[in-house]
PDB file of N, CA and C in Angstrom:
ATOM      1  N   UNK A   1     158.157 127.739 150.439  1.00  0.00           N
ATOM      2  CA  UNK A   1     157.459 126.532 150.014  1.00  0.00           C
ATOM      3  C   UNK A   1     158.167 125.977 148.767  1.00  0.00           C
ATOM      4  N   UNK A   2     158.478 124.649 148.698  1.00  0.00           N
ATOM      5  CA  UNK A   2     158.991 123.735 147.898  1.00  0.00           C
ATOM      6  C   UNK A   2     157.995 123.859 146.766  1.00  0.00           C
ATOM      7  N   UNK A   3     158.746 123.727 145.153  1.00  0.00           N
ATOM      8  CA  UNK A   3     157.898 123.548 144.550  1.00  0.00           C
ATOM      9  C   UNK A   3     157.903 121.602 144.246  1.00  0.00           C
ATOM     10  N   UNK A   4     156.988 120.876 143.630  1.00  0.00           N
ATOM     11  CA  UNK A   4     156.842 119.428 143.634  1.00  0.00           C
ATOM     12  C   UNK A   4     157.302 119.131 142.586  1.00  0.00           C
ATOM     13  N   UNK A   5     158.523 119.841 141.989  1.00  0.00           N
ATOM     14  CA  UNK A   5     159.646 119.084 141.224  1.00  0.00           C
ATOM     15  C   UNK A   5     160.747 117.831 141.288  1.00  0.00           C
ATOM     16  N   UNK A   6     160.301 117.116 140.341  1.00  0.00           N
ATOM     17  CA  UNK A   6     161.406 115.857 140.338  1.00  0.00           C
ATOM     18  C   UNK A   6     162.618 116.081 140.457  1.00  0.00           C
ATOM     19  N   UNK A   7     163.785 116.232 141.325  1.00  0.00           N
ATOM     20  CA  UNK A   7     164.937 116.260 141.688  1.00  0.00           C
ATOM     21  C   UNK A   7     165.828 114.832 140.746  1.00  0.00           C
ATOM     22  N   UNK A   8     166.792 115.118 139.935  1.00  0.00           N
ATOM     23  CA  UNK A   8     167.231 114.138 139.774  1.00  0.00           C
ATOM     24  C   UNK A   8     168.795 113.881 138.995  1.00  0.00           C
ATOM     25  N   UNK A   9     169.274 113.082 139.938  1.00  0.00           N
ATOM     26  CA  UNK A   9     170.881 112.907 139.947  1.00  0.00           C
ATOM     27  C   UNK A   9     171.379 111.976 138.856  1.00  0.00           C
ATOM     28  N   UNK A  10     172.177 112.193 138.755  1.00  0.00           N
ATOM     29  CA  UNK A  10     173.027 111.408 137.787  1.00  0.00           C
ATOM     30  C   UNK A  10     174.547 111.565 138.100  1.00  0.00           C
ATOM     31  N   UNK A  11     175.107 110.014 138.060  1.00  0.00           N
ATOM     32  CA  UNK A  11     176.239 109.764 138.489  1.00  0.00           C
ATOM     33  C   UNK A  11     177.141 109.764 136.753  1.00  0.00           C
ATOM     34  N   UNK A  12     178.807 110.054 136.885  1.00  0.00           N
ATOM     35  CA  UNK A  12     179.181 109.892 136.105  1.00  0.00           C
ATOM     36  C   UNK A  12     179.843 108.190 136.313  1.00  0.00           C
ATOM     37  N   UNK A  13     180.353 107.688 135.539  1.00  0.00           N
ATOM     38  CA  UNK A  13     180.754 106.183 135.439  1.00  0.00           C
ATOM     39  C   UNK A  13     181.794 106.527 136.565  1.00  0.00           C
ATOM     40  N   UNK A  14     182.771 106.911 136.670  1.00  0.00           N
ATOM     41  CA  UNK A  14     183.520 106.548 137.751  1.00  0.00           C
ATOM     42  C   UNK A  14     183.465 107.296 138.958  1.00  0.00           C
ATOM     43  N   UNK A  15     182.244 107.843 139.533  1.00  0.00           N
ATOM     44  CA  UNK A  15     181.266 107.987 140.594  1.00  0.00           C
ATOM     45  C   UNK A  15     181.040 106.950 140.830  1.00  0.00           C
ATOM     46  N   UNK A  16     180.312 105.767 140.650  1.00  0.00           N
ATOM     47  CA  UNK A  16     179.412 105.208 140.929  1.00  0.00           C
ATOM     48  C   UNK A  16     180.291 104.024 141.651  1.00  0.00           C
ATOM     49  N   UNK A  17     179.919 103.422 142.686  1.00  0.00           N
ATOM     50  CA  UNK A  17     180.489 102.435 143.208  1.00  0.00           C
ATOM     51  C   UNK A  17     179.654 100.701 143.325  1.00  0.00           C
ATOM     52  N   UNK A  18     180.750  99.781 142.956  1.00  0.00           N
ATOM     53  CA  UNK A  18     179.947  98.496 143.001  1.00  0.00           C
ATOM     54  C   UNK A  18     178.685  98.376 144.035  1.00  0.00           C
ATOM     55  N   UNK A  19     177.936  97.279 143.766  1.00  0.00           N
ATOM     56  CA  UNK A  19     177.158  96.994 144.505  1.00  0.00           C
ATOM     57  C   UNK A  19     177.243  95.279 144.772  1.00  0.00           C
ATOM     58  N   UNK A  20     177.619  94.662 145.478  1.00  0.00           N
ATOM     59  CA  UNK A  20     178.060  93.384 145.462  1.00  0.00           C
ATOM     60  C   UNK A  20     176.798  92.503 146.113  1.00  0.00           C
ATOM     61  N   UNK A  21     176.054  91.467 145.427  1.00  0.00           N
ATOM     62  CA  UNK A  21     175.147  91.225 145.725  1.00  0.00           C
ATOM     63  C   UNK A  21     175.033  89.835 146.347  1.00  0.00           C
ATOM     64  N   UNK A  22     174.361  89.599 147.550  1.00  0.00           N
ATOM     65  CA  UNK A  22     175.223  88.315 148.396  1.00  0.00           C
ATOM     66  C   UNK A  22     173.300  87.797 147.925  1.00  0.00           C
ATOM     67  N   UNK A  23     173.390  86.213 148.242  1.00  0.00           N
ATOM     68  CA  UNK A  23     172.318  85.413 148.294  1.00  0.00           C
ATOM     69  C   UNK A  23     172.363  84.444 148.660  1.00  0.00           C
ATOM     70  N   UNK A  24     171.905  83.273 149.322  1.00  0.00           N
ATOM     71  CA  UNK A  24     171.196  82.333 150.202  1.00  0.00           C
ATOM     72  C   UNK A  24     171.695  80.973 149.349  1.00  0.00           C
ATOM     73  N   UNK A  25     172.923  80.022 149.179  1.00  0.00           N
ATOM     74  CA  UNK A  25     172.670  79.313 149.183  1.00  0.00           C
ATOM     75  C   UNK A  25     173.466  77.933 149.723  1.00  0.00           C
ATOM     76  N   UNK A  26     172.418  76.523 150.088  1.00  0.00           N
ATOM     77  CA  UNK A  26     173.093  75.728 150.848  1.00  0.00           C
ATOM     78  C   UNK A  26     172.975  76.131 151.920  1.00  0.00           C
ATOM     79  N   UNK A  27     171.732  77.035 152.775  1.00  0.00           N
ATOM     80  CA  UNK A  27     171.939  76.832 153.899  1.00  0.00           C
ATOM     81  C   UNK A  27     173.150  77.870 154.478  1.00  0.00           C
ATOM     82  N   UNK A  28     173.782  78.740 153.725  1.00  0.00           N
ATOM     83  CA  UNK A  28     174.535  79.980 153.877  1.00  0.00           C
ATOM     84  C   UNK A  28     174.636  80.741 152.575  1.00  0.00           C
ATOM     85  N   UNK A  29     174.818  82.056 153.462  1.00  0.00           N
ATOM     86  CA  UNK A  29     175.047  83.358 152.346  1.00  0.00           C
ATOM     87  C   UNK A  29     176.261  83.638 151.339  1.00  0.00           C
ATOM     88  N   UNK A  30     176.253  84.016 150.380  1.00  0.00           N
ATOM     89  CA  UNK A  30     177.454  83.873 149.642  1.00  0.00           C
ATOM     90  C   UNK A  30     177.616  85.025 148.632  1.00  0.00           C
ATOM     91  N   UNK A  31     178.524  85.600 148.018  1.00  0.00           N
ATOM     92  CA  UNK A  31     178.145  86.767 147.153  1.00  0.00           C
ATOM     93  C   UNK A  31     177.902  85.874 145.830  1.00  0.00           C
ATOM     94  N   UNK A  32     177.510  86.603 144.914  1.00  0.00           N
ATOM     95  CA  UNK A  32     176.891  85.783 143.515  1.00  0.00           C
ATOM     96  C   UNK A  32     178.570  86.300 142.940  1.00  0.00           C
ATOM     97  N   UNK A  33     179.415  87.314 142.897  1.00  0.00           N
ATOM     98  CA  UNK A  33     180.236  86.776 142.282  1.00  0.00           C
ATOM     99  C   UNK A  33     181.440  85.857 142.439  1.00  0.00           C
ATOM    100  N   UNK A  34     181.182  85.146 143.690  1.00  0.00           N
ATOM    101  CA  UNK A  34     181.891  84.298 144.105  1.00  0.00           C
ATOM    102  C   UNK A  34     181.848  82.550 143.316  1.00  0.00           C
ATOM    103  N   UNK A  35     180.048  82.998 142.638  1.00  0.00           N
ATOM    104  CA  UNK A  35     180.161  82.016 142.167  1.00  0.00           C
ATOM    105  C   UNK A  35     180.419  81.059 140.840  1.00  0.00           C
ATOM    106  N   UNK A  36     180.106  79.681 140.331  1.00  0.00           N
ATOM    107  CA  UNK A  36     181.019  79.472 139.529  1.00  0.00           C
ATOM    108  C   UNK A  36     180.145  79.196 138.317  1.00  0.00           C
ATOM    109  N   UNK A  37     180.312  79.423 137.317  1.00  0.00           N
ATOM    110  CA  UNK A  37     179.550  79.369 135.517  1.00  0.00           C
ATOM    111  C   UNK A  37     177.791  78.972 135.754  1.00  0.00           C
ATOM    112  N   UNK A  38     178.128  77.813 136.507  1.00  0.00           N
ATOM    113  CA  UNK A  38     176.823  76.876 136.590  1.00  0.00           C
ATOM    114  C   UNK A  38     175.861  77.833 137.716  1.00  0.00           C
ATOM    115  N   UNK A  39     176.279  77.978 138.593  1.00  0.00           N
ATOM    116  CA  UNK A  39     175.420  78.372 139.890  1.00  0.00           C
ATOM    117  C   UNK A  39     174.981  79.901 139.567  1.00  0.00           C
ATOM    118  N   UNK A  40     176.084  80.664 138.803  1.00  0.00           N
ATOM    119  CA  UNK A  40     175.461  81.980 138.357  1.00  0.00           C
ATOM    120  C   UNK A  40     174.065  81.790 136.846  1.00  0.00           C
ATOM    121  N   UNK A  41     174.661  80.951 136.365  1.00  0.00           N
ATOM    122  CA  UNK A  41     173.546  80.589 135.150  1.00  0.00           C
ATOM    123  C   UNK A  41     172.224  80.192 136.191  1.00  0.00           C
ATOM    124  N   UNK A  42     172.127  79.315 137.177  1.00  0.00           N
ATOM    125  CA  UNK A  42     171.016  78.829 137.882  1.00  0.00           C
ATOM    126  C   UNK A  42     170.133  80.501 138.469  1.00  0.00           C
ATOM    127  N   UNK A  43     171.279  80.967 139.195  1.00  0.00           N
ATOM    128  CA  UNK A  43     170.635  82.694 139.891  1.00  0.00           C
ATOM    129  C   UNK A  43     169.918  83.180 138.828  1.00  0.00           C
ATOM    130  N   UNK A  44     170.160  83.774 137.829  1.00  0.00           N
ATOM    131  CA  UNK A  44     169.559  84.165 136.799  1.00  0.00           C
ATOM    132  C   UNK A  44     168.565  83.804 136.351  1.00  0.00           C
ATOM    133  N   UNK A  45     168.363  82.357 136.408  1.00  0.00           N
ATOM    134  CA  UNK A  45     167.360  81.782 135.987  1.00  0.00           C
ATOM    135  C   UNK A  45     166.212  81.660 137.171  1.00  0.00           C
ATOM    136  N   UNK A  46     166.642  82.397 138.366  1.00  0.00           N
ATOM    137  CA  UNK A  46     165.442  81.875 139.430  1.00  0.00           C
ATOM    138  C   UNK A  46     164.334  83.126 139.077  1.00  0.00           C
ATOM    139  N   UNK A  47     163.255  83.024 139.835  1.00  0.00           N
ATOM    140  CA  UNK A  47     161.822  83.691 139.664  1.00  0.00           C
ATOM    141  C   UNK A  47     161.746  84.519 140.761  1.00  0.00           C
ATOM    142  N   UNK A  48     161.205  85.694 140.990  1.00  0.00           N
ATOM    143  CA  UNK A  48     161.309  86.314 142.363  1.00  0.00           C
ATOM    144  C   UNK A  48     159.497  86.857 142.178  1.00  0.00           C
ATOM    145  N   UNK A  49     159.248  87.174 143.338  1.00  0.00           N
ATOM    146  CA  UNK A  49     157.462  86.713 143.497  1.00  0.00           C
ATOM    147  C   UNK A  49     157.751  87.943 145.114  1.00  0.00           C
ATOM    148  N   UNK A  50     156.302  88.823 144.846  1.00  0.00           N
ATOM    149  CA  UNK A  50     156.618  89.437 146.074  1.00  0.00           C
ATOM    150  C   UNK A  50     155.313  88.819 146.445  1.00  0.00           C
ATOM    151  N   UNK A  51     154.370  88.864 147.657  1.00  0.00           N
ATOM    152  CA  UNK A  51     153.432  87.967 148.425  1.00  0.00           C
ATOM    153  C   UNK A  51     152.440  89.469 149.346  1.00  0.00           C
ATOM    154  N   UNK A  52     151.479  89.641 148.526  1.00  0.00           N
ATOM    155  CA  UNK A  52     150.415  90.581 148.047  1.00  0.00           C
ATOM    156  C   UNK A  52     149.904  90.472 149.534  1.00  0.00           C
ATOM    157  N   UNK A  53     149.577  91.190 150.194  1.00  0.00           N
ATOM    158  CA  UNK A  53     149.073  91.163 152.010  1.00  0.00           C
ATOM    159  C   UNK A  53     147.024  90.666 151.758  1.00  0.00           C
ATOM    160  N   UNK A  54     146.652  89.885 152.127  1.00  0.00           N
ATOM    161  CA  UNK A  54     144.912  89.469 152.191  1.00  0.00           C
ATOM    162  C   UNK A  54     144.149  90.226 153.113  1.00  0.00           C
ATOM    163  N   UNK A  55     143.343  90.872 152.434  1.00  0.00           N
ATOM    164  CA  UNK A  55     142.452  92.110 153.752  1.00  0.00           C
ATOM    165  C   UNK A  55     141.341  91.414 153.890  1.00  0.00           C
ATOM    166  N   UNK A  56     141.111  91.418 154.988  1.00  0.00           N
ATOM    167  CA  UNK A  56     139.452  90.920 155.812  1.00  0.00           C
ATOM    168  C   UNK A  56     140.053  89.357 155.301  1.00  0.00           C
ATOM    169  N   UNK A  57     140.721  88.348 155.467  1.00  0.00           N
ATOM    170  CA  UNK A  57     140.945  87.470 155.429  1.00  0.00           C
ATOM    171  C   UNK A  57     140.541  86.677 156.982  1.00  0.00           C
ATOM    172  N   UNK A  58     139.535  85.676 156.637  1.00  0.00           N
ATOM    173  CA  UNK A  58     138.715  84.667 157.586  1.00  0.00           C
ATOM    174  C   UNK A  58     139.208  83.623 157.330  1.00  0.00           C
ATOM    175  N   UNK A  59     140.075  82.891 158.995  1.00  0.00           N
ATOM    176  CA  UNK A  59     140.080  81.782 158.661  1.00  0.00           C
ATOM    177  C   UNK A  59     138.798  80.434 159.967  1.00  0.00           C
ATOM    178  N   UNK A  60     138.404  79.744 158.997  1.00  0.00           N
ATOM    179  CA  UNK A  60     137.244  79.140 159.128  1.00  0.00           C
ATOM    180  C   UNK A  60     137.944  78.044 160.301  1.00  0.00           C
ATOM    181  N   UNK A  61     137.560  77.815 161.156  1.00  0.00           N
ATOM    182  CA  UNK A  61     137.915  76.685 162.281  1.00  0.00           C
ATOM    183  C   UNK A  61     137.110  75.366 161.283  1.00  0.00           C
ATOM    184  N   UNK A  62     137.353  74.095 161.900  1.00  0.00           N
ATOM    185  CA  UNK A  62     136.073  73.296 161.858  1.00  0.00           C
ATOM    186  C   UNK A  62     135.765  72.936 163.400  1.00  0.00           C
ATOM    187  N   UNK A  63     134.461  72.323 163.202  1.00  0.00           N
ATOM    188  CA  UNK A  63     134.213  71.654 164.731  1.00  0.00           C
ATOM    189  C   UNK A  63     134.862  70.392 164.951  1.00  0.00           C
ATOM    190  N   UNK A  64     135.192  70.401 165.780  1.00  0.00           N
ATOM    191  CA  UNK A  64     135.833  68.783 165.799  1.00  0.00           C
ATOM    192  C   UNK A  64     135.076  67.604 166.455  1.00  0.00           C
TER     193      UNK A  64
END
Protein backbone atom coordinates (compact mmCIF):
# COMPACT_ATOMS: atom_id res chain seq x y z
CA UNK A 1 0.00 0.00 0.00
CA UNK A 2 1.05 3.47 -1.22
CA UNK A 3 1.58 5.90 1.28
CA UNK A 4 -0.50 9.55 0.18
CA UNK A 5 2.68 11.41 -0.28
CA UNK A 6 3.20 14.36 -2.59
CA UNK A 7 5.59 13.11 -5.26
CA UNK A 8 7.44 15.94 -6.68
CA UNK A 9 9.80 16.68 -9.64
CA UNK A 10 11.88 19.22 -10.48
CA UNK A 11 13.49 19.91 -13.72
CA UNK A 12 16.96 21.41 -14.01
CA UNK A 13 17.03 24.56 -16.60
CA UNK A 14 18.37 22.69 -19.40
CA UNK A 15 15.88 19.73 -18.92
CA UNK A 16 13.13 21.56 -19.54
CA UNK A 17 11.88 22.03 -23.04
CA UNK A 18 9.96 25.06 -24.77
CA UNK A 19 6.46 25.17 -24.81
CA UNK A 20 5.32 27.16 -27.90
CA UNK A 21 2.00 28.59 -27.50
CA UNK A 22 -0.29 28.91 -30.71
CA UNK A 23 -3.73 31.14 -30.51
CA UNK A 24 -6.71 32.11 -32.65
CA UNK A 25 -6.28 35.00 -34.60
CA UNK A 26 -8.11 36.49 -37.80
CA UNK A 27 -9.95 33.62 -38.28
CA UNK A 28 -6.60 31.30 -38.09
CA UNK A 29 -4.16 29.86 -35.64
CA UNK A 30 -0.82 31.29 -35.21
CA UNK A 31 1.99 30.85 -32.58
CA UNK A 32 2.21 34.06 -30.25
CA UNK A 33 5.83 34.14 -30.98
CA UNK A 34 5.36 34.70 -34.39
CA UNK A 35 3.93 37.71 -33.49
CA UNK A 36 4.77 41.35 -33.86
CA UNK A 37 5.33 44.18 -30.70
CA UNK A 38 1.67 45.30 -31.07
CA UNK A 39 -0.32 41.98 -31.34
CA UNK A 40 1.83 40.38 -28.48
CA UNK A 41 1.16 43.60 -26.23
CA UNK A 42 -2.78 43.06 -27.29
CA UNK A 43 -2.44 38.87 -26.10
CA UNK A 44 -1.34 39.90 -22.85
CA UNK A 45 -3.70 42.23 -22.37
CA UNK A 46 -6.73 39.84 -23.19
CA UNK A 47 -9.01 38.39 -20.16
CA UNK A 48 -9.57 34.64 -19.99
CA UNK A 49 -13.00 33.62 -18.13
CA UNK A 50 -13.74 29.88 -17.63
CA UNK A 51 -17.92 29.39 -17.91
CA UNK A 52 -19.13 27.77 -14.45
CA UNK A 53 -21.73 24.66 -15.65
CA UNK A 54 -25.83 25.83 -14.20
CA UNK A 55 -27.44 22.86 -12.19
CA UNK A 56 -31.24 22.36 -12.26
CA UNK A 57 -31.25 25.13 -14.83
CA UNK A 58 -35.11 25.74 -16.30
CA UNK A 59 -35.65 27.11 -19.33
CA UNK A 60 -39.18 28.76 -19.37
CA UNK A 61 -41.02 28.41 -22.96
CA UNK A 62 -43.67 31.20 -23.48
CA UNK A 63 -47.09 30.47 -24.95
CA UNK A 64 -47.41 31.83 -28.12
Amino acid sequence: MQDNKEIRIELMTEERTPCEVWTRVMGYHRPVSAFNHGKRAEHEERCYFSEQPQINRRVTQLAA
